[in-house]
C-alpha atoms as a PDB file:
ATOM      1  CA  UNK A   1      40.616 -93.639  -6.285  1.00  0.00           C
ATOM      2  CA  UNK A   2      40.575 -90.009  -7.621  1.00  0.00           C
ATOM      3  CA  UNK A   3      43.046 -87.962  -6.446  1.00  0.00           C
ATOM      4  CA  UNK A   4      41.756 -84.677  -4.198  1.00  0.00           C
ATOM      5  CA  UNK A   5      43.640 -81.227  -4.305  1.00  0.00           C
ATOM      6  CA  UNK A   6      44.335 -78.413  -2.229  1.00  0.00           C
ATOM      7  CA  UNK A   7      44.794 -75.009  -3.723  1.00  0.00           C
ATOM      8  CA  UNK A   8      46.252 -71.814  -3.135  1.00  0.00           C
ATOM      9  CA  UNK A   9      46.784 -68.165  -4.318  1.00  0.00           C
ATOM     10  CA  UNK A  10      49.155 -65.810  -3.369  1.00  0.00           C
ATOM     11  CA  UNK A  11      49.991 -62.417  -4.567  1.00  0.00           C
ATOM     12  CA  UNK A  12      53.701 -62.974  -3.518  1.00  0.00           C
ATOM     13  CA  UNK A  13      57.529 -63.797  -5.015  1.00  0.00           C
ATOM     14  CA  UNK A  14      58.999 -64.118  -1.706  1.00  0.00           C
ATOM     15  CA  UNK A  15      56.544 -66.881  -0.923  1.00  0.00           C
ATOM     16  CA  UNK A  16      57.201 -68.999  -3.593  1.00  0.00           C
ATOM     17  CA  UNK A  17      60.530 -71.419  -2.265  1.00  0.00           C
ATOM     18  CA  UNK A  18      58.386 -71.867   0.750  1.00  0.00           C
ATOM     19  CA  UNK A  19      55.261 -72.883  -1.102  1.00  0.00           C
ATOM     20  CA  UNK A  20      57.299 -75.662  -3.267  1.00  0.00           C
ATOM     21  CA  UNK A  21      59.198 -76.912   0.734  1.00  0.00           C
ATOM     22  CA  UNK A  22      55.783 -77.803   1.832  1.00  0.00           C
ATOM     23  CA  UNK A  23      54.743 -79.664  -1.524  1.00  0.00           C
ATOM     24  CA  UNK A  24      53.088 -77.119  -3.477  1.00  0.00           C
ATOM     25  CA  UNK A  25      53.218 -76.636  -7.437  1.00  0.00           C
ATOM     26  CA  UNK A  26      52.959 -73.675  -8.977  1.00  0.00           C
ATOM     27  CA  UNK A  27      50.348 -74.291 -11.944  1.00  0.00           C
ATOM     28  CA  UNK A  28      49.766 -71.119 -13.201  1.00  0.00           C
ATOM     29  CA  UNK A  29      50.568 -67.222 -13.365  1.00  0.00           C
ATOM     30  CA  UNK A  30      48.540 -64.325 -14.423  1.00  0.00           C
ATOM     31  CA  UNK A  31      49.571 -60.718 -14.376  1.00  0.00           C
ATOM     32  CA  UNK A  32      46.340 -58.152 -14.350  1.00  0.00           C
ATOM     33  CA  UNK A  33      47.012 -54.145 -14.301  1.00  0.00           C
ATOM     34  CA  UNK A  34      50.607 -55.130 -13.439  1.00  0.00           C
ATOM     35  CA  UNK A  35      49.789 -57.436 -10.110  1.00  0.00           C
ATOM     36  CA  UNK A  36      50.862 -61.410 -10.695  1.00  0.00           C
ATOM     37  CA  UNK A  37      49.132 -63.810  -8.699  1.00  0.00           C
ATOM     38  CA  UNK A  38      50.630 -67.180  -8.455  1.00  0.00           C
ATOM     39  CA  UNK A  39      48.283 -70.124  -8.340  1.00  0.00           C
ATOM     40  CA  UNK A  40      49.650 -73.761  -6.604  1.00  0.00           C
ATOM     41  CA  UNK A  41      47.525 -77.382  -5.874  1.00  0.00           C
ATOM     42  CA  UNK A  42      49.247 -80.339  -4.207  1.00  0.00           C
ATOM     43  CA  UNK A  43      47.364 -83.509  -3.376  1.00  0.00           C
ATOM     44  CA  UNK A  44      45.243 -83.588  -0.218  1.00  0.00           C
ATOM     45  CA  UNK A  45      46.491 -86.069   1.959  1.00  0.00           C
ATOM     46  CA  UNK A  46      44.577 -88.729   3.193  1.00  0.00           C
ATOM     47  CA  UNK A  47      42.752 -89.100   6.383  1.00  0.00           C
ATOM     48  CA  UNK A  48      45.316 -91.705   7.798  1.00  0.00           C
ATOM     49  CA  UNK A  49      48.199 -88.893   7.120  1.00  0.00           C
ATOM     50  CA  UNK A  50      46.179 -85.972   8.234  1.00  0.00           C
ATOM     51  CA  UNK A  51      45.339 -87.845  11.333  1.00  0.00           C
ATOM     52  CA  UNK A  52      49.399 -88.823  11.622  1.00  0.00           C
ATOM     53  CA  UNK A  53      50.281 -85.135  10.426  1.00  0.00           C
ATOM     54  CA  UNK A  54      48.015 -84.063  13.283  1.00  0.00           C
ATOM     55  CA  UNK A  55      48.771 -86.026  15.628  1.00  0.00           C
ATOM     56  CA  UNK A  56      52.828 -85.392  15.438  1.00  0.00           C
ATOM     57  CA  UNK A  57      51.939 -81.465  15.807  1.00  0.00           C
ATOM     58  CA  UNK A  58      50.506 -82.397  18.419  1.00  0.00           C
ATOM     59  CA  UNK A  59      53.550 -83.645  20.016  1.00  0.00           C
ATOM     60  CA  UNK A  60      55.629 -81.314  19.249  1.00  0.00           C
ATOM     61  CA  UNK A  61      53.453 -78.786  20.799  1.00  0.00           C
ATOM     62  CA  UNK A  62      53.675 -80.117  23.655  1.00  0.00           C
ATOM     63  CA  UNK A  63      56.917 -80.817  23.815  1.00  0.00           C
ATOM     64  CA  UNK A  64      57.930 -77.110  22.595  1.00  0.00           C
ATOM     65  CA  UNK A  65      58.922 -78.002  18.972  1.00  0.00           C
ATOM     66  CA  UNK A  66      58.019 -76.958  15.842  1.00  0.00           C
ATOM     67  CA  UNK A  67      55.960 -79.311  13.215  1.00  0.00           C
END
C-alpha cells in the first residue's frame, strides 16, 4: 500500500513547534522578496484512525474537553 500525504504551507516561525506536536515535517523552505514560506506533509491517516480520531473528538466535545 502507497502511503497518502497531507500538506501544508504556512507563512509563519511561530507556527512551526506546533506543526512538528501534531506530526508534521517541515520539507522545505523558500524565501521570495524576503517572505519564507515553510512547506510540511505527514502521512494521512487511515480511515480506521480518522474514524477513531473522530470519534474521540467527539467525546470530548461532549464531555467539555479538548481533542
Amino acid at each position: 500500500m502507497t502511503t497518502k500525504w497531507d500538506y501544508a504551507v504556512d507563512t509563519s516561525r511561530d507556527l512551526m513547534a506546533g506543526r512538528g506536536a501534531e506530526g508534521w515535517e517541515l520539507v522545505s523552505v523558500t524565501v521570495v522578496e524576503g517572505v519564507e514560506t515553510f512547506y510540511y506533509k505527514r502521512p494521512r491517516p487511515s480511515i480506521r484512525e480518522e474514524i477513531t480520531l473522530t470519534q474521540r473528538a467527539n467525546v470530548l466535545e461532549r464531555k467539555g474537553g479538548n481533542a
